[in-house]
N, C-alpha and C. Protein backbone atom coordinates (compact mmCIF):
# COMPACT_ATOMS: atom_id res chain seq x y z
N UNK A 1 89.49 29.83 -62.77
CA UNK A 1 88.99 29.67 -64.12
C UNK A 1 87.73 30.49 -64.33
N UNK A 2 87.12 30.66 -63.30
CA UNK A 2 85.23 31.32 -63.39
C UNK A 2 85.98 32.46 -63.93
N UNK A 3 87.02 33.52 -63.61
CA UNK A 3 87.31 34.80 -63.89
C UNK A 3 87.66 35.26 -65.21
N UNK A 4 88.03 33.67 -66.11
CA UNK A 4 88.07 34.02 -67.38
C UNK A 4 86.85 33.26 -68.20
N UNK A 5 86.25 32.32 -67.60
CA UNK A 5 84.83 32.13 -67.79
C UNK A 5 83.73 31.77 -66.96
N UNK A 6 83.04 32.77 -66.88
CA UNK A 6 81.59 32.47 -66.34
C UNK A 6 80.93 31.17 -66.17
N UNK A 7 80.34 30.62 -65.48
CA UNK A 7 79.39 30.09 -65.24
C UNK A 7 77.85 30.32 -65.79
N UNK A 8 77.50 31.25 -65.72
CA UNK A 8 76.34 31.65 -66.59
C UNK A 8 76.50 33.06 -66.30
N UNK A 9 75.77 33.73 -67.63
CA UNK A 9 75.07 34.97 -67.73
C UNK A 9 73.73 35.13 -67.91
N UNK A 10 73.76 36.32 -67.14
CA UNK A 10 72.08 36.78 -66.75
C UNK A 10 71.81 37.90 -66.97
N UNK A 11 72.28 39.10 -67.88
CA UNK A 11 72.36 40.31 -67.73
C UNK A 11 73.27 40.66 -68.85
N UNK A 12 73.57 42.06 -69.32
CA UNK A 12 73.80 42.77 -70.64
C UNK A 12 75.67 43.37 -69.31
N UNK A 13 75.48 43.40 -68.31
CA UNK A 13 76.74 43.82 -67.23
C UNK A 13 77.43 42.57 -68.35
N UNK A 14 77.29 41.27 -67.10
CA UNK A 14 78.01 40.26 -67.35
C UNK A 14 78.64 39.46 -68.69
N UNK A 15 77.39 40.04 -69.48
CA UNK A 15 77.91 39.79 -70.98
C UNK A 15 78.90 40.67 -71.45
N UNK A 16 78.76 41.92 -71.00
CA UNK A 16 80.15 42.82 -71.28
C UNK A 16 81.59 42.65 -70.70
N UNK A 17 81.07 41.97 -69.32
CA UNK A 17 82.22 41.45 -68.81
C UNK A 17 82.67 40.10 -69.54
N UNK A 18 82.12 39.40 -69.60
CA UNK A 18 82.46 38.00 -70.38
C UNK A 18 83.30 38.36 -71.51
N UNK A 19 82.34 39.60 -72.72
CA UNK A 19 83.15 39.30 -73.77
C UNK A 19 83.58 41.65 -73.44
N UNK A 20 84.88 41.79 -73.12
CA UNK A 20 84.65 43.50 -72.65
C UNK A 20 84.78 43.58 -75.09
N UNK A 21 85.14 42.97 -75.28
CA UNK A 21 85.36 43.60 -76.90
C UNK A 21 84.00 44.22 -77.99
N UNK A 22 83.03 43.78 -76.59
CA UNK A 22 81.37 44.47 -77.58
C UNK A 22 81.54 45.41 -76.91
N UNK A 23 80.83 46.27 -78.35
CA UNK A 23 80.72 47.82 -78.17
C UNK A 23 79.42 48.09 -78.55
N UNK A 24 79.32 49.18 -77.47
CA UNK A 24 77.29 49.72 -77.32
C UNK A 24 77.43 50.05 -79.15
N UNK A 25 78.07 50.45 -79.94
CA UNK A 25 77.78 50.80 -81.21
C UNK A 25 77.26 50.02 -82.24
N UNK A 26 77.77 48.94 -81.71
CA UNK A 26 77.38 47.48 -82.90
C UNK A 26 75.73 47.04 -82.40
N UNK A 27 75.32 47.28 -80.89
CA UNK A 27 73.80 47.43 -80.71
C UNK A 27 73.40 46.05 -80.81
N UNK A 28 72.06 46.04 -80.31
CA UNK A 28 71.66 44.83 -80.20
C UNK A 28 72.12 43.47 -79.33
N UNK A 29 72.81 43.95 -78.34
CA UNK A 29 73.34 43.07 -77.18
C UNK A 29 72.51 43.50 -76.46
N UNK A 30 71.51 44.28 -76.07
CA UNK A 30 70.47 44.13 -75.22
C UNK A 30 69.26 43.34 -75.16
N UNK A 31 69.30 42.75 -76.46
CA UNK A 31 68.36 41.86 -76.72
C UNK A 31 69.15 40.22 -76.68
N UNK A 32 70.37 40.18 -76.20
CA UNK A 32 71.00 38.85 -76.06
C UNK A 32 69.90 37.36 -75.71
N UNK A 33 70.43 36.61 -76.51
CA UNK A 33 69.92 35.37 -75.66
C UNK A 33 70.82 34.51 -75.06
N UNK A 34 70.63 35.23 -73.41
CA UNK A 34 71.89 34.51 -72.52
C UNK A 34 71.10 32.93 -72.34
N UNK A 35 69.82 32.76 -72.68
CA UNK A 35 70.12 31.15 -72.57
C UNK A 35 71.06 30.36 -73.41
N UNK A 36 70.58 30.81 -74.81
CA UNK A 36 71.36 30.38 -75.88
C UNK A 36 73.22 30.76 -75.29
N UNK A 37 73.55 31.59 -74.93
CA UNK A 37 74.83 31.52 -74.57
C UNK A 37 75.30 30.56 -73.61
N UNK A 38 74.08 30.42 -72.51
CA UNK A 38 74.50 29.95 -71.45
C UNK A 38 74.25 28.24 -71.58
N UNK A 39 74.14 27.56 -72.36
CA UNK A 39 73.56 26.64 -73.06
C UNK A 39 74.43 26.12 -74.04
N UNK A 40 74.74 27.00 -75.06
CA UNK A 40 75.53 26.37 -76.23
C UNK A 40 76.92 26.93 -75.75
N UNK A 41 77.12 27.76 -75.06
CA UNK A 41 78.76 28.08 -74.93
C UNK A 41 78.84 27.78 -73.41
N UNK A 42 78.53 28.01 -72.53
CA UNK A 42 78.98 28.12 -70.81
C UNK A 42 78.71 26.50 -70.43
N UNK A 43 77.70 26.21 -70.74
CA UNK A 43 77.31 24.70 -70.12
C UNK A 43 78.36 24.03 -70.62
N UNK A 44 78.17 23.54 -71.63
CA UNK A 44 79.07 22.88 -72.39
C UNK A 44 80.83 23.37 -71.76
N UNK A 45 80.61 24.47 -72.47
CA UNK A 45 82.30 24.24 -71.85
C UNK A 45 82.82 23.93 -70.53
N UNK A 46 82.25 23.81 -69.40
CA UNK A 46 82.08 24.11 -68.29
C UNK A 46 81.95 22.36 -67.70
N UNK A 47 81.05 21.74 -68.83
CA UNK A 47 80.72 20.48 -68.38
C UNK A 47 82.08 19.57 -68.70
N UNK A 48 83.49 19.76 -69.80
CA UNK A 48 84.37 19.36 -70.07
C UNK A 48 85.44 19.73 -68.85
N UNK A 49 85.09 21.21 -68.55
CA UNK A 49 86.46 21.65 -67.11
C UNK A 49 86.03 20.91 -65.89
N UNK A 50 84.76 20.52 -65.62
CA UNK A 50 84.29 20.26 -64.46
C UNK A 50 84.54 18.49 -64.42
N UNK A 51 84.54 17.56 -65.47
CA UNK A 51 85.34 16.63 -65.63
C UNK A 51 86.46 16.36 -64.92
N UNK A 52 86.53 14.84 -64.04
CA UNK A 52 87.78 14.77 -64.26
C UNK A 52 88.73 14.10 -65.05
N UNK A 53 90.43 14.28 -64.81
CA UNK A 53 90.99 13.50 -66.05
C UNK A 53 91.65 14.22 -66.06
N UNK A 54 92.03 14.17 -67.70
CA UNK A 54 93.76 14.79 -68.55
C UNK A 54 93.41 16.34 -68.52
N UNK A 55 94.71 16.81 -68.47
CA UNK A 55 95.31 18.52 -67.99
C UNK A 55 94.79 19.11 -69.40
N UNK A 56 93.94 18.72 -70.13
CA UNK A 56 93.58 19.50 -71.38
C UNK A 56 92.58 20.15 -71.30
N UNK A 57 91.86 20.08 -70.97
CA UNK A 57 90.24 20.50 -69.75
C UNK A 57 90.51 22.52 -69.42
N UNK A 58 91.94 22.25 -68.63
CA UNK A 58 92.00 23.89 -68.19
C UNK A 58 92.59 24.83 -69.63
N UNK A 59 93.24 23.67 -70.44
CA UNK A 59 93.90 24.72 -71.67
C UNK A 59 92.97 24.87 -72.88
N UNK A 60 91.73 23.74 -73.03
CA UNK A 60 90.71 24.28 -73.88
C UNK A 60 89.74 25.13 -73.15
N UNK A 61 89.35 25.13 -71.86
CA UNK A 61 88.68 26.17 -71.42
C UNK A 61 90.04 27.76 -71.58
N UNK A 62 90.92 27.43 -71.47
CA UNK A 62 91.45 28.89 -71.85
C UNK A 62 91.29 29.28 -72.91
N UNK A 63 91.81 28.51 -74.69
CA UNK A 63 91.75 28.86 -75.58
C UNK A 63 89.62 29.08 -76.05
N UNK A 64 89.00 28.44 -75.33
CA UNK A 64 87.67 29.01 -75.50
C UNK A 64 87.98 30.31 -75.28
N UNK A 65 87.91 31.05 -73.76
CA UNK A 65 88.39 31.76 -73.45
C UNK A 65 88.49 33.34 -73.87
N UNK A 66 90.04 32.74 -74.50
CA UNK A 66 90.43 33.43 -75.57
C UNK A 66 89.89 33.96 -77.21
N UNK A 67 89.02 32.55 -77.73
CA UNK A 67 88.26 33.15 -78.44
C UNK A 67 87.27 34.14 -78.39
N UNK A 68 86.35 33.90 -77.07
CA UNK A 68 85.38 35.55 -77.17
C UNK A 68 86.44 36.77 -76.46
N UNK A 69 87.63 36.78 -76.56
CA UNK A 69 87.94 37.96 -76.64
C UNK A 69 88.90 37.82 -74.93
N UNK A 70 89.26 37.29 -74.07
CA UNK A 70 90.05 37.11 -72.66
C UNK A 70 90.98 37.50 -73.17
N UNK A 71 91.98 38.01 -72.44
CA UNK A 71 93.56 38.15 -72.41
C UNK A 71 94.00 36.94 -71.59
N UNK A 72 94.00 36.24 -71.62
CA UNK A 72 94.55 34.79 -70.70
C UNK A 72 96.11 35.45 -70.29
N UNK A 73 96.82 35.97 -70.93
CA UNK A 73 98.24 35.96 -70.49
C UNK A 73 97.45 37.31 -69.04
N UNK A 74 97.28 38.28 -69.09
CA UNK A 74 96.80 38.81 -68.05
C UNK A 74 95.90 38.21 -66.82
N UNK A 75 94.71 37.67 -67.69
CA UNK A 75 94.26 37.06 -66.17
C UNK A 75 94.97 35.51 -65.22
N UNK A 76 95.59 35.63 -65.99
CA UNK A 76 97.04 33.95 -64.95
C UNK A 76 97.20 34.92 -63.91
């Protein structure tokens, strides 16, 4: 699961890897606030997969996922 979501980001690399659909043109991802990411999107989601319980856990961490931009059918 870490391979289609991170654990945290720390760096302008990993954020490109997280989401590859930003482009240096749109600018201003060097000034990211990976707390704010790592906080309102990674913790959180992360704190529901890391749960245990019902099989819904791995398919909303995919469709997260999928929203910033994963190919889920590729990384399975």
């Amino acid at each position: 699961m870490e391979n289609l979501l991170p654990r945290k980001i720390s760096n302008l690399g990993e954020l490109f890897k997280f989401n590859p659909y930003l482009t240096e043109d749109r600018g201003g991802y060097d000034k990211a606030d990976y707390d704010g990411i790592n906080e309102g999107v990674l913790e959180m989601s992360w704190d529901l997969l890391d749960a245990k319980g019902n099989r819904w856990r791995p398919v909303l961490g995919m469709m997260i996922a999928e929203c910033f931009g994963r190919d889920i059918i590729e990384s399975i």
